[in-house]
C-alpha atoms as a PDB file:
ATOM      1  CA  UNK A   1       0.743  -3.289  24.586  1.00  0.00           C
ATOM      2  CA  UNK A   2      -0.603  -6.859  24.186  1.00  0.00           C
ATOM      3  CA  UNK A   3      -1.774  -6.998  27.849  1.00  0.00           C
ATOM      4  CA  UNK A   4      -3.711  -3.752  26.834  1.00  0.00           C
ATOM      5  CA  UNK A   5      -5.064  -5.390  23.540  1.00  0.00           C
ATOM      6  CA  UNK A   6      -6.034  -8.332  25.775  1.00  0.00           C
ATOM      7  CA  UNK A   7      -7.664  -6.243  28.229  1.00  0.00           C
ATOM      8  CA  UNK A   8      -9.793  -4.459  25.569  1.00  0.00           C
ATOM      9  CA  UNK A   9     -10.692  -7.156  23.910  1.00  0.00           C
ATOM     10  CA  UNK A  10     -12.180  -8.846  27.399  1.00  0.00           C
ATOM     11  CA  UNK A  11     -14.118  -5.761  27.888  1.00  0.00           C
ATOM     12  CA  UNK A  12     -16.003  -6.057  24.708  1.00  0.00           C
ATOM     13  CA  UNK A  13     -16.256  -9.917  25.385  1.00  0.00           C
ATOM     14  CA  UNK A  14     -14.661 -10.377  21.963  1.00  0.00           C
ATOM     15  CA  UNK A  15     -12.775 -13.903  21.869  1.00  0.00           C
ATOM     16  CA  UNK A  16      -9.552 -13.695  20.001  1.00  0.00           C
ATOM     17  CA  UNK A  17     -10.771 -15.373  17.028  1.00  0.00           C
ATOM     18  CA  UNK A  18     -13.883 -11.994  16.997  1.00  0.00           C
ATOM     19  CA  UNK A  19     -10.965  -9.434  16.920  1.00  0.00           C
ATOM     20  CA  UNK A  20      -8.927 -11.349  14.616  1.00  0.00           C
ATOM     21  CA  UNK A  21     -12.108 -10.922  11.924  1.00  0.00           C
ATOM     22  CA  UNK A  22     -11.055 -12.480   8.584  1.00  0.00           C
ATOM     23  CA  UNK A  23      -8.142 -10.524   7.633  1.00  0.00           C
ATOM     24  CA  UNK A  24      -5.782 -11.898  10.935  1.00  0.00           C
ATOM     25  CA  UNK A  25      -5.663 -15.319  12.734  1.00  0.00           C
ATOM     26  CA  UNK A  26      -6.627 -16.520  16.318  1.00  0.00           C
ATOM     27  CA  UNK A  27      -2.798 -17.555  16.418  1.00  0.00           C
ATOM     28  CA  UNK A  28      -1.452 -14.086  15.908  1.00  0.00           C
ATOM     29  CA  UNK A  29      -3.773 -12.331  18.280  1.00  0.00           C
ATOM     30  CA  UNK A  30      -2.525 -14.578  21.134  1.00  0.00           C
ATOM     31  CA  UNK A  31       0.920 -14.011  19.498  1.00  0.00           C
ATOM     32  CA  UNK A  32       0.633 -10.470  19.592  1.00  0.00           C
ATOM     33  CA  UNK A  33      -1.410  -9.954  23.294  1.00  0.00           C
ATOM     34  CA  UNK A  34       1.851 -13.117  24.394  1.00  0.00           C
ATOM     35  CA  UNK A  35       4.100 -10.079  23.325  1.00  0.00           C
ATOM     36  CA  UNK A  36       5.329 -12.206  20.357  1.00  0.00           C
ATOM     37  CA  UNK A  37       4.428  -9.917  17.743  1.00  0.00           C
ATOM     38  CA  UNK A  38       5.301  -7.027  16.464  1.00  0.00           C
ATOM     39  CA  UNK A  39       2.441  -5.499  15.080  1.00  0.00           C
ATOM     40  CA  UNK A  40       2.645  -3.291  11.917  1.00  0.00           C
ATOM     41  CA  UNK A  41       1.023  -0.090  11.155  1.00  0.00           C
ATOM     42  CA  UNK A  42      -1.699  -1.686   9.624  1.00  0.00           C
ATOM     43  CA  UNK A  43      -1.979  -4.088  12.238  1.00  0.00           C
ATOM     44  CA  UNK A  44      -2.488  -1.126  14.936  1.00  0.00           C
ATOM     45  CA  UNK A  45      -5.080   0.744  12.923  1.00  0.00           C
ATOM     46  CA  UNK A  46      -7.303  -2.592  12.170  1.00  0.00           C
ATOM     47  CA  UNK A  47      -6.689  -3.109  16.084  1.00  0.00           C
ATOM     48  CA  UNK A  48      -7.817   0.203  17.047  1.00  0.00           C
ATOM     49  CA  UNK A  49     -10.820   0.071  14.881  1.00  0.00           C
ATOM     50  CA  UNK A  50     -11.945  -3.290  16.145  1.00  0.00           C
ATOM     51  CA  UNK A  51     -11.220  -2.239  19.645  1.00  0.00           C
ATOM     52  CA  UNK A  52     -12.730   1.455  19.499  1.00  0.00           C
ATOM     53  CA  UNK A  53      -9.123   2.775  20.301  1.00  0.00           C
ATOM     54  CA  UNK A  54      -6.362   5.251  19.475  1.00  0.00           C
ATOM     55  CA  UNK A  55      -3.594   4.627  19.175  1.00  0.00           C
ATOM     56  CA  UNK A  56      -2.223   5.940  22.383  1.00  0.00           C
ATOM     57  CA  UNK A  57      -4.274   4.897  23.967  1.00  0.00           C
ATOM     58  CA  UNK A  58      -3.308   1.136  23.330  1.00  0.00           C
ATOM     59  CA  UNK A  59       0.762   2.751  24.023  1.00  0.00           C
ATOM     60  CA  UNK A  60       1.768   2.868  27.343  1.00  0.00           C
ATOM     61  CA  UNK A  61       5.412   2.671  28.222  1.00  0.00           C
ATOM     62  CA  UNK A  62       7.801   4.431  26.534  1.00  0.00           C
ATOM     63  CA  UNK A  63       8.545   1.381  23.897  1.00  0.00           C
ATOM     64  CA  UNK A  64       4.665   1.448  23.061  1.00  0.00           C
ATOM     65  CA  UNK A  65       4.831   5.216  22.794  1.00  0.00           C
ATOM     66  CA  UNK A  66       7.710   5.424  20.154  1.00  0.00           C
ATOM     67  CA  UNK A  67       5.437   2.837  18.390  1.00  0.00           C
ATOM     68  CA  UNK A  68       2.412   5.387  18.799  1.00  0.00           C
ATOM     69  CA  UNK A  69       4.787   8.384  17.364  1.00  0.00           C
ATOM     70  CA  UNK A  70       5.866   5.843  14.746  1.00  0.00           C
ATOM     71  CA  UNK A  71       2.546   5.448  13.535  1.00  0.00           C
ATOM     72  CA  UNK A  72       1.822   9.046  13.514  1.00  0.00           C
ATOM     73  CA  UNK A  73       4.554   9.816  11.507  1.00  0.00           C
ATOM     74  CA  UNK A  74       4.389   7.367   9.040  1.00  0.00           C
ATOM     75  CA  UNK A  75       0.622   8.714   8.392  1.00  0.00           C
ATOM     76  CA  UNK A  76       1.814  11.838   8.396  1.00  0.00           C
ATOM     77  CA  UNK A  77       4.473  11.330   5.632  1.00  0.00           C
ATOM     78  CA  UNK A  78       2.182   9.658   3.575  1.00  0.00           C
ATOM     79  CA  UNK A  79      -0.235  12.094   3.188  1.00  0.00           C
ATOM     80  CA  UNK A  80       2.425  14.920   2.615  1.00  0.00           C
ATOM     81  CA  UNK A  81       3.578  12.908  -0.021  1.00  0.00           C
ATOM     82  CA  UNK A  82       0.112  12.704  -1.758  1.00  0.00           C
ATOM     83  CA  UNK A  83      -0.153  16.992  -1.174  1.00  0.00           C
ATOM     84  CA  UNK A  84       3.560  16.099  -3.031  1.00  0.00           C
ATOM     85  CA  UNK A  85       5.630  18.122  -0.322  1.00  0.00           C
ATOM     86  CA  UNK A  86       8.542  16.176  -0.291  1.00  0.00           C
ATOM     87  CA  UNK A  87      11.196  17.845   2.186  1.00  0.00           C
ATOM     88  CA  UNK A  88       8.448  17.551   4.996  1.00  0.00           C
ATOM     89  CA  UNK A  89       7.686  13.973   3.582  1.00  0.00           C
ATOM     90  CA  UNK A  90      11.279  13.108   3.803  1.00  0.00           C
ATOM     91  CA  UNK A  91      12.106  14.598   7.398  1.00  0.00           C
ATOM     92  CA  UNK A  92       9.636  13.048   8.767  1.00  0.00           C
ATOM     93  CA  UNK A  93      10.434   9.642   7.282  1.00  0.00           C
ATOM     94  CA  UNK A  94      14.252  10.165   8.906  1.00  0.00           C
ATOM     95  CA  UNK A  95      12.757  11.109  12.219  1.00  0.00           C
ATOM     96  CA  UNK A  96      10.980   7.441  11.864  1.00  0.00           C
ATOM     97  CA  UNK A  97      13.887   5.750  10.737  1.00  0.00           C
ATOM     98  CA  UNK A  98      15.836   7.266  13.694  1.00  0.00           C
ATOM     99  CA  UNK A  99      12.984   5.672  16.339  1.00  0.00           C
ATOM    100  CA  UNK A 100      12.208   2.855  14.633  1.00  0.00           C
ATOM    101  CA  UNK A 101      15.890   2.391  15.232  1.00  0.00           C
ATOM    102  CA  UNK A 102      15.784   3.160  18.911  1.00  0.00           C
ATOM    103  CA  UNK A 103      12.863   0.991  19.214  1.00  0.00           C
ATOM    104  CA  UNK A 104      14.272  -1.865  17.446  1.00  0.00           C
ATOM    105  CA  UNK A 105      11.200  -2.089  15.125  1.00  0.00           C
ATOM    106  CA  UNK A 106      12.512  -3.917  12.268  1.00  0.00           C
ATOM    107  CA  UNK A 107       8.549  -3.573  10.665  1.00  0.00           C
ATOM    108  CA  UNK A 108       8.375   0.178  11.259  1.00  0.00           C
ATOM    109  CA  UNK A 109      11.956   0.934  10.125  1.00  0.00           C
ATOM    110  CA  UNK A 110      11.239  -1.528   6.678  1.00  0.00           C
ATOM    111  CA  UNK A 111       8.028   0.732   6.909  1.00  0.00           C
ATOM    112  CA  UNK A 112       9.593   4.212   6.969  1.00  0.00           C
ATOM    113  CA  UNK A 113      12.208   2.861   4.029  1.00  0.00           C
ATOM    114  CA  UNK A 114       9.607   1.458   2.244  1.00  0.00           C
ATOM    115  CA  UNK A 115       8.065   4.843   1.934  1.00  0.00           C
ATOM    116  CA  UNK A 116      11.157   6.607   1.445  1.00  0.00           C
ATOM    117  CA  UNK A 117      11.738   4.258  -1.868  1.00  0.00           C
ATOM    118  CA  UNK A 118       8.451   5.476  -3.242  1.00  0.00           C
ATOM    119  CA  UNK A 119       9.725   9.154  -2.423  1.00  0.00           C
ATOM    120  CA  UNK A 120      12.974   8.636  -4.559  1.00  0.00           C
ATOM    121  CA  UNK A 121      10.993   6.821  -6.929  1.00  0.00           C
ATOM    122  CA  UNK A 122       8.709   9.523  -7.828  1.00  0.00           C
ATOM    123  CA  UNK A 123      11.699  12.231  -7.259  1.00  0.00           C
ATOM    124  CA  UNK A 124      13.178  10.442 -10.413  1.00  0.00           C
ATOM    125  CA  UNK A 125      16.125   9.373  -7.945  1.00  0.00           C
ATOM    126  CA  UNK A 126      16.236   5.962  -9.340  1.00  0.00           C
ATOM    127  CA  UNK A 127      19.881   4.341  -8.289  1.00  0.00           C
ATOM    128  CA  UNK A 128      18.784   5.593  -5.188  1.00  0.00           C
ATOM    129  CA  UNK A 129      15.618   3.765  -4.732  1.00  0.00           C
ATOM    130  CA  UNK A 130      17.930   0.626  -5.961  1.00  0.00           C
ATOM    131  CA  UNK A 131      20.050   1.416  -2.472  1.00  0.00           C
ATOM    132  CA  UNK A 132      16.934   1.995  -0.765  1.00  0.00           C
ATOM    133  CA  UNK A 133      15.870  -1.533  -1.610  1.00  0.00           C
ATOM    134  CA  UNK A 134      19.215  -3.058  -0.748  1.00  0.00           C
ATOM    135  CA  UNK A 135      18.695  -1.758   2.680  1.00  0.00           C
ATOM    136  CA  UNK A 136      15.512  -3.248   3.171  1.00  0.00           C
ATOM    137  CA  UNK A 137      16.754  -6.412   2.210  1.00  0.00           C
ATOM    138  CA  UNK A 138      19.253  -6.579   4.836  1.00  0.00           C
ATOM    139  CA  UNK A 139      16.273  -6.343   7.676  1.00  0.00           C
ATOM    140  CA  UNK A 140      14.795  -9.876   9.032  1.00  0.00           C
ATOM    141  CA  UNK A 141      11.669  -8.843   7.950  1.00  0.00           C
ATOM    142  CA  UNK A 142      12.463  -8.574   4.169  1.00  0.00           C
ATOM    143  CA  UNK A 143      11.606 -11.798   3.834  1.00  0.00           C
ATOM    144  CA  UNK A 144       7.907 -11.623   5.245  1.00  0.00           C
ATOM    145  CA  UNK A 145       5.071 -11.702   2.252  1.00  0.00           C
ATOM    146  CA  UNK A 146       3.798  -8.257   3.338  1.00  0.00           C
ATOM    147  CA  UNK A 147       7.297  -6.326   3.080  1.00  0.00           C
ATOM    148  CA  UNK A 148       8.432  -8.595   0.368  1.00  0.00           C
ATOM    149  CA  UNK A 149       5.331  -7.652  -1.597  1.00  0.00           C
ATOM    150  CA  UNK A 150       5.682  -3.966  -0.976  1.00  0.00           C
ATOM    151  CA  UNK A 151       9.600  -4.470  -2.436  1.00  0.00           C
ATOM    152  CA  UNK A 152       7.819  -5.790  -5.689  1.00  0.00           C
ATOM    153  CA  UNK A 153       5.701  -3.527  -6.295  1.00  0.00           C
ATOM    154  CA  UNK A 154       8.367  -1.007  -6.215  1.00  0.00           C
ATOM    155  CA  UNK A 155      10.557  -3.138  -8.218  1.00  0.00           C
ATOM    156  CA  UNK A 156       7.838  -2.633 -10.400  1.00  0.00           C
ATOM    157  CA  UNK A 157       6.973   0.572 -10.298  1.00  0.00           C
ATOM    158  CA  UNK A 158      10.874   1.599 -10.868  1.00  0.00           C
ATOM    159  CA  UNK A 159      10.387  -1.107 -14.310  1.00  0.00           C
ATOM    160  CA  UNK A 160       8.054   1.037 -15.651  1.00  0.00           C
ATOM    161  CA  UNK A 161       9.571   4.412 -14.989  1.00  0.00           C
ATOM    162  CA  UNK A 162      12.736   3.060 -16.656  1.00  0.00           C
ATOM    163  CA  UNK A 163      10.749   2.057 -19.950  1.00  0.00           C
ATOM    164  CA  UNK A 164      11.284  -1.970 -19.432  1.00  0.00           C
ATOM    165  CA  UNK A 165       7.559  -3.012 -19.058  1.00  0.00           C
ATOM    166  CA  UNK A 166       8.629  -6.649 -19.239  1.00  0.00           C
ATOM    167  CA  UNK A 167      10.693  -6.382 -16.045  1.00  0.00           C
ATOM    168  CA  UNK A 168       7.725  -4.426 -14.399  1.00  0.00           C
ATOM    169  CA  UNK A 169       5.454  -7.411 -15.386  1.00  0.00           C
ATOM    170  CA  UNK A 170       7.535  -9.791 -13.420  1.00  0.00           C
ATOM    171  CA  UNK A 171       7.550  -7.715 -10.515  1.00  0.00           C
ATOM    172  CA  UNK A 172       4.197  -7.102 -10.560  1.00  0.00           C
ATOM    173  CA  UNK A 173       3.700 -11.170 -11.193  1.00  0.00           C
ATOM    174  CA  UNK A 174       6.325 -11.471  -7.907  1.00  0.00           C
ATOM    175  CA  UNK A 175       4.327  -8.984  -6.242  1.00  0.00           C
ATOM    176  CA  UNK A 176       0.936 -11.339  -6.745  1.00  0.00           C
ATOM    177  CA  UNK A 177       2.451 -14.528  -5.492  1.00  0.00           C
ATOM    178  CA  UNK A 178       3.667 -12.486  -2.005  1.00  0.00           C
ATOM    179  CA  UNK A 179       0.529 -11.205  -1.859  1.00  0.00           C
ATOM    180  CA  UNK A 180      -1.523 -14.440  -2.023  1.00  0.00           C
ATOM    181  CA  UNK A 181       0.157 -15.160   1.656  1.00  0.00           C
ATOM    182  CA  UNK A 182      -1.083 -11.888   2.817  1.00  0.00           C
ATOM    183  CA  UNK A 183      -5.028 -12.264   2.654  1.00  0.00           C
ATOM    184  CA  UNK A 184      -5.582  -9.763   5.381  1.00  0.00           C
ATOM    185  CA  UNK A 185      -3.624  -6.476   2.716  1.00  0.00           C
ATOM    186  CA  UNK A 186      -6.143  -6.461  -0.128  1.00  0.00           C
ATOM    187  CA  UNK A 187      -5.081  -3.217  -1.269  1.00  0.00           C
ATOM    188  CA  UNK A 188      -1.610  -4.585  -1.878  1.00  0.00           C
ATOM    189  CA  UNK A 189      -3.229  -7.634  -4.207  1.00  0.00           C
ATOM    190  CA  UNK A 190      -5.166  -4.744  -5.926  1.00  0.00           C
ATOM    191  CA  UNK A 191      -2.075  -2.975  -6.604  1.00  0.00           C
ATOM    192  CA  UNK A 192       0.064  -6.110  -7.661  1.00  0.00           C
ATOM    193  CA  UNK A 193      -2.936  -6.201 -10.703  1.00  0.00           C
ATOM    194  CA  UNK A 194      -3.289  -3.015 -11.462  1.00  0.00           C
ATOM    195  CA  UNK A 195       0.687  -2.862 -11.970  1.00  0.00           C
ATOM    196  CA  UNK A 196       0.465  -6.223 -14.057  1.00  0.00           C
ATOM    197  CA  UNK A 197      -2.495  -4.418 -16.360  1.00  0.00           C
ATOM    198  CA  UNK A 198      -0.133  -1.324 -16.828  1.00  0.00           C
ATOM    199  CA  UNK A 199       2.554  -3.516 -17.802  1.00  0.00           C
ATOM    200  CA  UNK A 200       0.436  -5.228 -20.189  1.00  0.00           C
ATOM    201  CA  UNK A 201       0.039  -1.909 -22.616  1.00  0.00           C
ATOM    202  CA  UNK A 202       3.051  -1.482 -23.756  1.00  0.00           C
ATOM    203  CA  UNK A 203       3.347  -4.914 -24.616  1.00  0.00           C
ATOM    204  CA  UNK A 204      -0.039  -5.280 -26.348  1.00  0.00           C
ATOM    205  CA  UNK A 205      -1.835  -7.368 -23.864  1.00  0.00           C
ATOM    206  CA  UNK A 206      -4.613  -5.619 -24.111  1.00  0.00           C
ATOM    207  CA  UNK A 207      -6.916  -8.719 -22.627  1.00  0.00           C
ATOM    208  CA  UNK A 208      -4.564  -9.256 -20.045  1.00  0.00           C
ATOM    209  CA  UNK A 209      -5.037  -5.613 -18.747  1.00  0.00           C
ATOM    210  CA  UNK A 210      -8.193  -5.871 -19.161  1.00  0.00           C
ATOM    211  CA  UNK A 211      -8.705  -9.124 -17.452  1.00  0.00           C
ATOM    212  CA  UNK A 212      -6.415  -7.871 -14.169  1.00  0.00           C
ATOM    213  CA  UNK A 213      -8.505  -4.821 -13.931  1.00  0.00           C
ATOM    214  CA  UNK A 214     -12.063  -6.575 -13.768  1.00  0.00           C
ATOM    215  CA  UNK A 215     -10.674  -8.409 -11.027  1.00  0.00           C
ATOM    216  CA  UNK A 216      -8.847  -5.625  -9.268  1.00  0.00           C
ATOM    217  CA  UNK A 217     -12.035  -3.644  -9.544  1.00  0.00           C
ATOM    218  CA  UNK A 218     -14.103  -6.187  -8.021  1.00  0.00           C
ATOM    219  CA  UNK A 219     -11.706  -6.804  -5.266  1.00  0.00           C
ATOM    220  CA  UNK A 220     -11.236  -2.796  -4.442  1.00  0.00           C
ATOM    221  CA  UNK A 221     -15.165  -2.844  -4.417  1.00  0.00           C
ATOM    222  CA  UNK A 222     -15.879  -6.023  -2.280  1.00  0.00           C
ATOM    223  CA  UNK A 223     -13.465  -4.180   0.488  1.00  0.00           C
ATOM    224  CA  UNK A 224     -13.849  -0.563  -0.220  1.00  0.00           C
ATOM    225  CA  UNK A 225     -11.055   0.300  -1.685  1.00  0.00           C
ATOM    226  CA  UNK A 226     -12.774   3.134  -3.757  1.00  0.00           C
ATOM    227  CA  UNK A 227      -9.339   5.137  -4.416  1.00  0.00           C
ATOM    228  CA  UNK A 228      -7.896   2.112  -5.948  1.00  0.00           C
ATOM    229  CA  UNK A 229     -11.234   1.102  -7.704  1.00  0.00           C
ATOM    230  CA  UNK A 230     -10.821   4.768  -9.607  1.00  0.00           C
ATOM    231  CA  UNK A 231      -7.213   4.349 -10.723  1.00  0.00           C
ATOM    232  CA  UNK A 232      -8.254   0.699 -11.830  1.00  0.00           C
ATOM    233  CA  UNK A 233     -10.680   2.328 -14.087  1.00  0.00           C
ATOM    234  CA  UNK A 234      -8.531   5.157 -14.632  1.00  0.00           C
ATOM    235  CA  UNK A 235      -6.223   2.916 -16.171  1.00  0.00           C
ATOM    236  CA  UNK A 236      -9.092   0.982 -18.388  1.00  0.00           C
ATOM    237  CA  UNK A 237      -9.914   3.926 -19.984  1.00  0.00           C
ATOM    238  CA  UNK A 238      -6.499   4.101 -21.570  1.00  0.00           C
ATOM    239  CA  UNK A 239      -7.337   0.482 -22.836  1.00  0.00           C
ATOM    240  CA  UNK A 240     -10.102   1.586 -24.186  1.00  0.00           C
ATOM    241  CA  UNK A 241      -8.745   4.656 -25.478  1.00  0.00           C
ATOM    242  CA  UNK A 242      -5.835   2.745 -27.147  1.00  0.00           C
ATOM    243  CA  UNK A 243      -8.861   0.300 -28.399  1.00  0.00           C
ATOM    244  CA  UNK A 244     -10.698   3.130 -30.377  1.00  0.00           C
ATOM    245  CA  UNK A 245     -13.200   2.573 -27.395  1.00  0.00           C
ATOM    246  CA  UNK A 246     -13.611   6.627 -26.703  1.00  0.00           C
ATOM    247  CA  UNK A 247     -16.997   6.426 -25.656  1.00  0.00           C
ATOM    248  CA  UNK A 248     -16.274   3.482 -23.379  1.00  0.00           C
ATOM    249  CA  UNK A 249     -13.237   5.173 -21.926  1.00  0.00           C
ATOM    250  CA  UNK A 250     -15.620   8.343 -21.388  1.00  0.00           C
ATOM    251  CA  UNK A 251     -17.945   6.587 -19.149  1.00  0.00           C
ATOM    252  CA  UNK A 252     -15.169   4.586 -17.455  1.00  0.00           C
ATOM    253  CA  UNK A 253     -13.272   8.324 -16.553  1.00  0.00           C
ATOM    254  CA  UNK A 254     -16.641   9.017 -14.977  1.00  0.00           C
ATOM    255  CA  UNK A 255     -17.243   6.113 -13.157  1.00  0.00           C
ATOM    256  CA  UNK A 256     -13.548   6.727 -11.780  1.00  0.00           C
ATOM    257  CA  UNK A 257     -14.413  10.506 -11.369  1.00  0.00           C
ATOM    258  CA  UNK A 258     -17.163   8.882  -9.011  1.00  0.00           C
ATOM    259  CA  UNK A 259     -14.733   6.876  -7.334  1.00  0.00           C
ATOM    260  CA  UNK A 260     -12.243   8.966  -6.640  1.00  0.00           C
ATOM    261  CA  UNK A 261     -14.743  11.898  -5.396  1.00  0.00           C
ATOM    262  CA  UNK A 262     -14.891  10.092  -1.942  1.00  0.00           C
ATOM    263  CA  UNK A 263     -11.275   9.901  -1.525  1.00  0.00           C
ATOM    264  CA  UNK A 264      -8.396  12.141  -1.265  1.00  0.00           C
ATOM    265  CA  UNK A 265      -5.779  10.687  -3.591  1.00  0.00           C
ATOM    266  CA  UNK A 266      -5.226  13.844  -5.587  1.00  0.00           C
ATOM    267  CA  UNK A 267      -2.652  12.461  -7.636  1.00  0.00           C
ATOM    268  CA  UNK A 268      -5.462  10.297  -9.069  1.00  0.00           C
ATOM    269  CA  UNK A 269      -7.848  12.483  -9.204  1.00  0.00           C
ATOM    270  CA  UNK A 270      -5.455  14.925 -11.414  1.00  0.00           C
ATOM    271  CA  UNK A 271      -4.417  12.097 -13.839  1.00  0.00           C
ATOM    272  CA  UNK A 272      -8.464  11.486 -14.798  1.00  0.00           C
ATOM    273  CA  UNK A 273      -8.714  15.128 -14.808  1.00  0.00           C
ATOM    274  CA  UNK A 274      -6.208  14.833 -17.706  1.00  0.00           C
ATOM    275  CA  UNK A 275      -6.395  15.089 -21.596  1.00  0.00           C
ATOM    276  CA  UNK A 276      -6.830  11.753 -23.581  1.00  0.00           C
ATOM    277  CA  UNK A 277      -3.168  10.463 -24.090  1.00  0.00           C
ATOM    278  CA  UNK A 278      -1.689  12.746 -21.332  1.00  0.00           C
ATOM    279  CA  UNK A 279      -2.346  10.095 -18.146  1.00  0.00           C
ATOM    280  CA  UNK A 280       0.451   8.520 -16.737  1.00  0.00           C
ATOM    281  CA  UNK A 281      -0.960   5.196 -15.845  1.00  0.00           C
ATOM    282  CA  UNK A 282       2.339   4.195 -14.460  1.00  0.00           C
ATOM    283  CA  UNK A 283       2.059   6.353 -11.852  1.00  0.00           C
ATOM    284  CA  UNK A 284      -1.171   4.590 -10.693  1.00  0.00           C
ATOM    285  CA  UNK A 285       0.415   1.513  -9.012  1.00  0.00           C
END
């Protein structure tokens, strides 16, 4: 695959440094084309949009392929998770746990159990999402910011289903420091404030929240993160609404309705279709 990257890349006459853009480095493009890296799902589809490519197309041998179907599959369970049909969602995350396995992709398999922690998590499964996590600890790449950030937030996500916002708040915090290693994953610095703002209500830190917000909001904008932009206002509405701010938390439900109308995270768009007091902001991380 890096050979193919390479060869892209000198077609375009992009040096390494043009298709590393700001979110990679010079270093790990010559890493990955060396065949030094393993790239990550994200890292594919930021490669194939920089080098006008599918996916397959930058697979070739049967290692690259299983990376290809990987990728696929991993999409795939994602967005059947958002339509919230688990049993496909969860047979497809086994079939990439089995190949990440036979590949010996240590980022695709922390991937795939990454995903199928959220899956438990939002099943209500909550010891397992605990053994989920244990797992992923065990792999080399636990330990990288990106994957240890990911663990956080779900650390923190499983805080705040449990009632214990003050746990959640120092995952969230734990998910912020990781994150400040990963420049190139702004969605996953987004998310680590968002989860510290929702942490914040329960507690009363109503400036806090407010604070983390502003700055996620800014963020999601300045990269165009619009889905996360909507649940960050999503989620200052219910500060407002806990405030006494009900016209405030009108227009910000509208300005997320605006948001959100571009994407399709359904589960966001149903919690700002919600009644005042109904939204689960928890679930917004």
């Amino acid at each position: 695959m890096g050979r193919r990257i390479r060869a892209r890349r000198r077609d375009l006459g992009l040096t390494q440094t043009d298709l590393a853009g700001p979110e990679y480095t010079k270093s790990f493009i010559s890493q990955l084309e060396g065949g030094y890296a393993d790239p990550s799902l994200d890292t594919l589809r930021f490669l194939g949009r920089q080098l006008h490519l599918g996916l397959s197309a930058m697979a070739g041998d049967a290692a690259d392929l299983r990376l290809s179907v990987l990728a696929g599959l991993l999409d795939w369970a994602q967005a059947a998770m958002r339509d919230r049909r688990t049993d496909p969602a969860r047979r497809a995350i086994e079939l990439a746990r089995e190949i990440a396995a036979e590949a010996r992709s240590d980022f695709y398999a922390a991937d795939a159990l990454l995903l199928l922690a959220d899956l438990e998590l939002d099943a209500g499964n909550f010891e397992r999402v605990h053994a989920v996590l244990n797992e992923i600890a065990q792999l080399p790449v636990s330990t990288g910011s990106r994957t240890s950030t990911r663990m956080a937030l779900t650390q923190g996500r499983l805080a705040l289903r449990r009632g214990d916002p003050a746990s959640a708040a120092a995952a969230f915090r734990r998910a912020s420091g990781h994150v400040r290693k990963t420049p190139r994953h702004p969605d996953l610095t987004v998310r680590a404030m968002i989860g510290i703002a929702v942490a914040s209500i329960p507690l009363g830190e109503f400036r806090q929240a407010r604070r983390r917000l502003q700055s996620a909001m800014t963020l999601a904008a300045r990269h165009s993160l619009e889905a996360w932009r909507g649940r960050a206002l999503i989620v200052l509405a219910e500060v407002s609404r806990i405030e006494g701010r009900a016209e405030e938390a009108d227009q910000h439900l509208l300005e997320a309705g605006r948001a959100l109308a571009s994407t399709d995270d359904r589960p966001a768009q149903a919690e700002a279709g919600k009644p005042a007091g109904e939204r689960a902001v928890d679930r917004l991380v």
